[in-house]
C-alpha atoms as a PDB file:
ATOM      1  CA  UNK A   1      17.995 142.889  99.138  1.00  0.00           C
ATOM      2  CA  UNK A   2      21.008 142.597  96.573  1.00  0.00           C
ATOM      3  CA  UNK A   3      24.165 141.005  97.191  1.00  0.00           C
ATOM      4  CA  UNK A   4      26.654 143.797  97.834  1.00  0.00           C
ATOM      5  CA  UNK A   5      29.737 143.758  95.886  1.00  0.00           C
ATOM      6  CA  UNK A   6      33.003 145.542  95.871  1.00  0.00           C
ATOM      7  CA  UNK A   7      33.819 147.120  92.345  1.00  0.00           C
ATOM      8  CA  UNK A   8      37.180 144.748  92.013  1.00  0.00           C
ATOM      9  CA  UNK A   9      35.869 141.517  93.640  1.00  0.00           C
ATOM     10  CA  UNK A  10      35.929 138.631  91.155  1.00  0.00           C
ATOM     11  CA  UNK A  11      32.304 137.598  92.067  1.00  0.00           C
ATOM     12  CA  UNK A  12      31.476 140.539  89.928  1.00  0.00           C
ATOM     13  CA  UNK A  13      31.608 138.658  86.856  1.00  0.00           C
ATOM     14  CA  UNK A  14      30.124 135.299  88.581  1.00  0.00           C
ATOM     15  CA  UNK A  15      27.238 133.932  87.355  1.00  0.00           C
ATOM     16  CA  UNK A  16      25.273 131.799  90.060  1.00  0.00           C
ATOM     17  CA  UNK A  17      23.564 128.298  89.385  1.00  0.00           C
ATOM     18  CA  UNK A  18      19.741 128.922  90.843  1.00  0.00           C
ATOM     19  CA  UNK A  19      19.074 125.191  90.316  1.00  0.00           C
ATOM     20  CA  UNK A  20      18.688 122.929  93.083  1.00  0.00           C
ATOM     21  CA  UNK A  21      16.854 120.022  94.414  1.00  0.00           C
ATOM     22  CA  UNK A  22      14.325 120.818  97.610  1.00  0.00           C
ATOM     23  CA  UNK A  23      16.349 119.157  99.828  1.00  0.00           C
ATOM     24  CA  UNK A  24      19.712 121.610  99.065  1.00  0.00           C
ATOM     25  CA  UNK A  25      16.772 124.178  99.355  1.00  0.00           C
ATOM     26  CA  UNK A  26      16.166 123.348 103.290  1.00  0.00           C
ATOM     27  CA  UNK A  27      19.787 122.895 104.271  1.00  0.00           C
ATOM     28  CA  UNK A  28      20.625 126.245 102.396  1.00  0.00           C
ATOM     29  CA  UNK A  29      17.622 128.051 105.081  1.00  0.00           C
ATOM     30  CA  UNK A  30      18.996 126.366 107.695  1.00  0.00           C
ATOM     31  CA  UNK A  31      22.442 126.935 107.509  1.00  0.00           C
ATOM     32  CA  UNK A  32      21.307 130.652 107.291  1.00  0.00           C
ATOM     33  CA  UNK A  33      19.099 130.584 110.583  1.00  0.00           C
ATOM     34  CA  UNK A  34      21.653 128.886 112.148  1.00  0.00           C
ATOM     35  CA  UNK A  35      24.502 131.804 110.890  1.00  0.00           C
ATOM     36  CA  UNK A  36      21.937 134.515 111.936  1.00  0.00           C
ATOM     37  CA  UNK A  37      20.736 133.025 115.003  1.00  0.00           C
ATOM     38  CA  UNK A  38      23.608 131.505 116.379  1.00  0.00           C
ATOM     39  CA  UNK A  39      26.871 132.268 114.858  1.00  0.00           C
ATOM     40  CA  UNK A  40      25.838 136.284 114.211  1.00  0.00           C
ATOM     41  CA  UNK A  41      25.086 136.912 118.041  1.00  0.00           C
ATOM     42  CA  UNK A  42      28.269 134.857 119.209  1.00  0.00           C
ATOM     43  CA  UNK A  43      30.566 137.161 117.227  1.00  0.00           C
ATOM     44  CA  UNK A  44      29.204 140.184 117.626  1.00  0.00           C
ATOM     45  CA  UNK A  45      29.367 139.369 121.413  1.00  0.00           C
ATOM     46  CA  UNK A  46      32.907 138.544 120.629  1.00  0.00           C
ATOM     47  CA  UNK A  47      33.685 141.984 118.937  1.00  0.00           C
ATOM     48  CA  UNK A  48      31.618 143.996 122.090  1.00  0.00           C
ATOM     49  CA  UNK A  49      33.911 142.171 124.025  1.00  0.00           C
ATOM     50  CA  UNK A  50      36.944 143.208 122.803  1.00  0.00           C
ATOM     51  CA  UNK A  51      35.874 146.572 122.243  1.00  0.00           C
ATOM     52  CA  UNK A  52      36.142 147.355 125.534  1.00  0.00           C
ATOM     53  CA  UNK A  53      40.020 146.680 125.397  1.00  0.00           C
ATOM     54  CA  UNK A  54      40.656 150.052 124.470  1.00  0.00           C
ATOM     55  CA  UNK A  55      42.022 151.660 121.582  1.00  0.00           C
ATOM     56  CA  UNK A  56      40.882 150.214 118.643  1.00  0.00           C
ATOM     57  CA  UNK A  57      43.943 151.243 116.154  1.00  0.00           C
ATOM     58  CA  UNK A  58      45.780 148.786 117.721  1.00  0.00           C
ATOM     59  CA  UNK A  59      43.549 146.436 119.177  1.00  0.00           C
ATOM     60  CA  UNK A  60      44.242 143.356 116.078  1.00  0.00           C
ATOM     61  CA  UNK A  61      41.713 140.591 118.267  1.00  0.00           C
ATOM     62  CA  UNK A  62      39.360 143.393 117.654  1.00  0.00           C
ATOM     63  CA  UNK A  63      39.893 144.045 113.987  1.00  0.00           C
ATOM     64  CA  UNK A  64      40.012 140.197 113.661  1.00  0.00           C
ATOM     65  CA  UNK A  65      36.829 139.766 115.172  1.00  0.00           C
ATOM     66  CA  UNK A  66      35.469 142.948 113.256  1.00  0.00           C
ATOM     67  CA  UNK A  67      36.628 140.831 110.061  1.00  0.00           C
ATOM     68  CA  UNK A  68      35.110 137.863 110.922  1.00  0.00           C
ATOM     69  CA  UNK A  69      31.772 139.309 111.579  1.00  0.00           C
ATOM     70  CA  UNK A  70      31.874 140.962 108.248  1.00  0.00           C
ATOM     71  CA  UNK A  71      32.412 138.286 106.304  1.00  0.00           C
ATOM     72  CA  UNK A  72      29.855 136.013 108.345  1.00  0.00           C
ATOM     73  CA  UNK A  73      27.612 138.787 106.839  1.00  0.00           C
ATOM     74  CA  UNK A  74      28.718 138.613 103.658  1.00  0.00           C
ATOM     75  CA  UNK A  75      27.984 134.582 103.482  1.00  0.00           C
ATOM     76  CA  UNK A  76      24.592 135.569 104.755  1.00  0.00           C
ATOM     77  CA  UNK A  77      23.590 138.018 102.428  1.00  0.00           C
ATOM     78  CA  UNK A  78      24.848 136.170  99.403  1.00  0.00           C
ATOM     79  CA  UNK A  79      23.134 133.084 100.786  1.00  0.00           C
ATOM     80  CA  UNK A  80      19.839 134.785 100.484  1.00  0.00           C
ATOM     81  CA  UNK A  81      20.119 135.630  97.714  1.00  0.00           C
ATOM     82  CA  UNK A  82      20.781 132.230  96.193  1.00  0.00           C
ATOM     83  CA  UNK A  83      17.636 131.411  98.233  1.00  0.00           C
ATOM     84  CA  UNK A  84      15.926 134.224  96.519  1.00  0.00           C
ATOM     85  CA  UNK A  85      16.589 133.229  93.005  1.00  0.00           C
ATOM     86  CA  UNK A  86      16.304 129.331  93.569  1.00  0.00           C
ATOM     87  CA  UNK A  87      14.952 127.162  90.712  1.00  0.00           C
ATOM     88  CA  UNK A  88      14.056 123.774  92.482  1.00  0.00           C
ATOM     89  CA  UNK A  89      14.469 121.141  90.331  1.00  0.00           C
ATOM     90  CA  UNK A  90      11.264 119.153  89.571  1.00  0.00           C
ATOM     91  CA  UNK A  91      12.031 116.223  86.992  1.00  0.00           C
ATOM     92  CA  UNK A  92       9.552 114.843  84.631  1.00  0.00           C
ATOM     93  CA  UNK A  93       9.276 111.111  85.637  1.00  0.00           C
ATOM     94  CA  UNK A  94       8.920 108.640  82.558  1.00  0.00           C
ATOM     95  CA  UNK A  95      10.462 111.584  80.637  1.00  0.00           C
ATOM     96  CA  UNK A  96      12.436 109.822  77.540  1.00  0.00           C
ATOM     97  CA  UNK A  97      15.271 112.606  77.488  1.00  0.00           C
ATOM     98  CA  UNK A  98      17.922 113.384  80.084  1.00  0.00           C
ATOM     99  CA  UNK A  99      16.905 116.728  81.707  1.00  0.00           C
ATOM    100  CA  UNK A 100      17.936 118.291  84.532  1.00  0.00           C
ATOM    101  CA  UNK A 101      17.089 115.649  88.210  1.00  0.00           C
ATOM    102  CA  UNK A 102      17.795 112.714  85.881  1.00  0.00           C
ATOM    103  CA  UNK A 103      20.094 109.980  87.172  1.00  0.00           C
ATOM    104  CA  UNK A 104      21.277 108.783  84.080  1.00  0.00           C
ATOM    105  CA  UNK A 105      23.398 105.037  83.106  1.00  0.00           C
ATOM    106  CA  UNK A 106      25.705 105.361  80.552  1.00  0.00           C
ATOM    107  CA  UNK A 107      28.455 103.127  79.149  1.00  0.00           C
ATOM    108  CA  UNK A 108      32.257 104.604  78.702  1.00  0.00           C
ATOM    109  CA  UNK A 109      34.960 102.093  77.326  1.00  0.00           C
ATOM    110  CA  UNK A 110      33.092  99.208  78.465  1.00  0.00           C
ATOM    111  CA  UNK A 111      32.431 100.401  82.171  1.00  0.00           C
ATOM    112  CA  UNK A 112      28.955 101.386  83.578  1.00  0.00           C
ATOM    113  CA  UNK A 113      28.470 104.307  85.132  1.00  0.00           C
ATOM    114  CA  UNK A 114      25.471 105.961  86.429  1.00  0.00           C
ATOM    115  CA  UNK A 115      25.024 109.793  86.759  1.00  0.00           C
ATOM    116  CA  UNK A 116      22.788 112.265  88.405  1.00  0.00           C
ATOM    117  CA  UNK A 117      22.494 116.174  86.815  1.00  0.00           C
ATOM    118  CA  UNK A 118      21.968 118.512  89.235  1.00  0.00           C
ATOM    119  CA  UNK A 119      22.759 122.306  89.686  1.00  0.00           C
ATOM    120  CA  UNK A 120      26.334 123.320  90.561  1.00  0.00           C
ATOM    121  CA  UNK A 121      25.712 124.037  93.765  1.00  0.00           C
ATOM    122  CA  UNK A 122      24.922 119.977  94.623  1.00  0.00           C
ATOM    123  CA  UNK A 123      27.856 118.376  92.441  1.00  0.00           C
ATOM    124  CA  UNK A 124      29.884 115.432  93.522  1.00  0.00           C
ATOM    125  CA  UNK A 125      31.757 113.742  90.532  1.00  0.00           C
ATOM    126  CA  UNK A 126      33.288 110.866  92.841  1.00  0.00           C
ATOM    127  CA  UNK A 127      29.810 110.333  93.918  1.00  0.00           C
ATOM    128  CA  UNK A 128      27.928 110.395  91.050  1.00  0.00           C
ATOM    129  CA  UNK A 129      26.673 113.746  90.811  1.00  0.00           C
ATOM    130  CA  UNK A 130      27.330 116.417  87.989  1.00  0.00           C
ATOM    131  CA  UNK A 131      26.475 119.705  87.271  1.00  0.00           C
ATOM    132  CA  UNK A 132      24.277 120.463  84.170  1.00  0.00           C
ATOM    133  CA  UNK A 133      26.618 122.940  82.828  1.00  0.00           C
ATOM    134  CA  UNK A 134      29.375 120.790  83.285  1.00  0.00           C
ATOM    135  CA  UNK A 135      30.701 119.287  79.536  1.00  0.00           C
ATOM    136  CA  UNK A 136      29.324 115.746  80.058  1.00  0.00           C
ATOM    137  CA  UNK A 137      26.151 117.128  81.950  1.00  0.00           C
ATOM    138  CA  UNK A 138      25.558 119.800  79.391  1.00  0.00           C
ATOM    139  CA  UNK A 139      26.108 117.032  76.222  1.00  0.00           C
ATOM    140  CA  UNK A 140      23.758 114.561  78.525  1.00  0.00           C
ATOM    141  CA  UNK A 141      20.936 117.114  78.558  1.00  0.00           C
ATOM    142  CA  UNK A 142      18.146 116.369  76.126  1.00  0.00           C
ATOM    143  CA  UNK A 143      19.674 113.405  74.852  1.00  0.00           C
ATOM    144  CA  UNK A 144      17.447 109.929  74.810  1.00  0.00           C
ATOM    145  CA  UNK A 145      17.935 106.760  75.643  1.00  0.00           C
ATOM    146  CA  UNK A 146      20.317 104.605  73.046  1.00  0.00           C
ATOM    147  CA  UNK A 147      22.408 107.860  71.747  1.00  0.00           C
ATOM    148  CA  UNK A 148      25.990 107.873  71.878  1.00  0.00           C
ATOM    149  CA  UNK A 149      27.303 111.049  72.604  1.00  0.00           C
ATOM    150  CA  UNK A 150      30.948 112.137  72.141  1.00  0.00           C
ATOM    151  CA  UNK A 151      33.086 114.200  74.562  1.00  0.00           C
ATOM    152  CA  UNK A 152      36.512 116.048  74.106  1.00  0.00           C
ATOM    153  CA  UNK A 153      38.814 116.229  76.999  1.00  0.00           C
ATOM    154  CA  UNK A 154      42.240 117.126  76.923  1.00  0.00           C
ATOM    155  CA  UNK A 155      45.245 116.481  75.123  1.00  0.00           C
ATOM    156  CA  UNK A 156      42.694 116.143  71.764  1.00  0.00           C
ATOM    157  CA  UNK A 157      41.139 112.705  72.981  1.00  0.00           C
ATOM    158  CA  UNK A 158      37.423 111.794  72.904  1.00  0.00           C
ATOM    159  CA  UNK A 159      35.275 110.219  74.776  1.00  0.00           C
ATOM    160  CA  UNK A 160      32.399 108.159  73.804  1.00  0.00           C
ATOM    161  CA  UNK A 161      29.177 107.817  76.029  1.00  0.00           C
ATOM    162  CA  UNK A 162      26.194 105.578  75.370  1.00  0.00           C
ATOM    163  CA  UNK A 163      23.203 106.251  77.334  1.00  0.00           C
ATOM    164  CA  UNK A 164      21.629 103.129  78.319  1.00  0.00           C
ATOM    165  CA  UNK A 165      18.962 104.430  80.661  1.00  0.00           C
ATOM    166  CA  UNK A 166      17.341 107.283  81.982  1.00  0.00           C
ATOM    167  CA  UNK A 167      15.437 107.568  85.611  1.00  0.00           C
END
């Protein structure tokens, strides 16, 4: 089933990341059979329950709860569909270029850092993981072991990264 969509939500235009890693996979399912078998149930309990306040035009705990359960929904149907379209990530071990599960070592203005590309759904810059379609993780992509590659960032500076290992 598709992801419904209103015609002037911004998510119209949104393109989702299907990569992930197998773990991100499992907590993805269940974080959805916990929304459908727990949360669900509780608030449509909730909104029964205050639909038997009376008149709903001006019963707002109702609406809010209404509200609630749609959008509880809406975060499970779009999460299925991530789930539906999900490219795990399988890395090639002993592979000699960056690709896509690599945790990668490079060298920036004399400091060592070490970097795993992942989908956008996993990232974590402060702890070490990117996203392959961010600009360092798309310039790190197919790149081998030695290479310098350069980045611009703002204000016109560059930045220059050596990789010194790939896992």
């Amino acid at each position: 089933m598709q992801t419904p969509i209103r015609k002037g939500d911004p998510r119209l235009f949104e393109k989702v990341d299907p990569a992930m890693t197998q773990e991100k996979y499992y907590e993805l399912q269940k974080k959805v059979k916990f929304m459908k078998e727990v949360k669900r149930p509780r608030e449509a309990e909730e909104v029964k329950r205050l639909a038997l306040m009376g008149d709903f035009s001006e019963n707002t705990g109702y609406q809010i709860a209404k509200g609630r359960l749609r959008g509880l929904n809406q975060r499970i149907l779009e999460m299925e569909d991530l789930l539906g379209k999900a490219e795990i990530i399988k890395p090639i071990k002993n592979s000699n270029l960056v690709q896509l599960g690599s945790r990668v070592t490079v060298e920036i203005n004399g400091k060592i850092k070490t970097y795993q590309i992942l989908g956008s759904t996993e990232t974590n810059p402060g702890g070490g993981t990117i996203s392959h379609s961010s600009p360092l993780g798309a310039a790190l992509l197919s790149r081998a072991k030695g290479e310098t590659i350069k980045i611009s960032l703002a204000d016109n500076k560059e930045a220059y990264y050596k990789i010194l290992e790939i896992e």
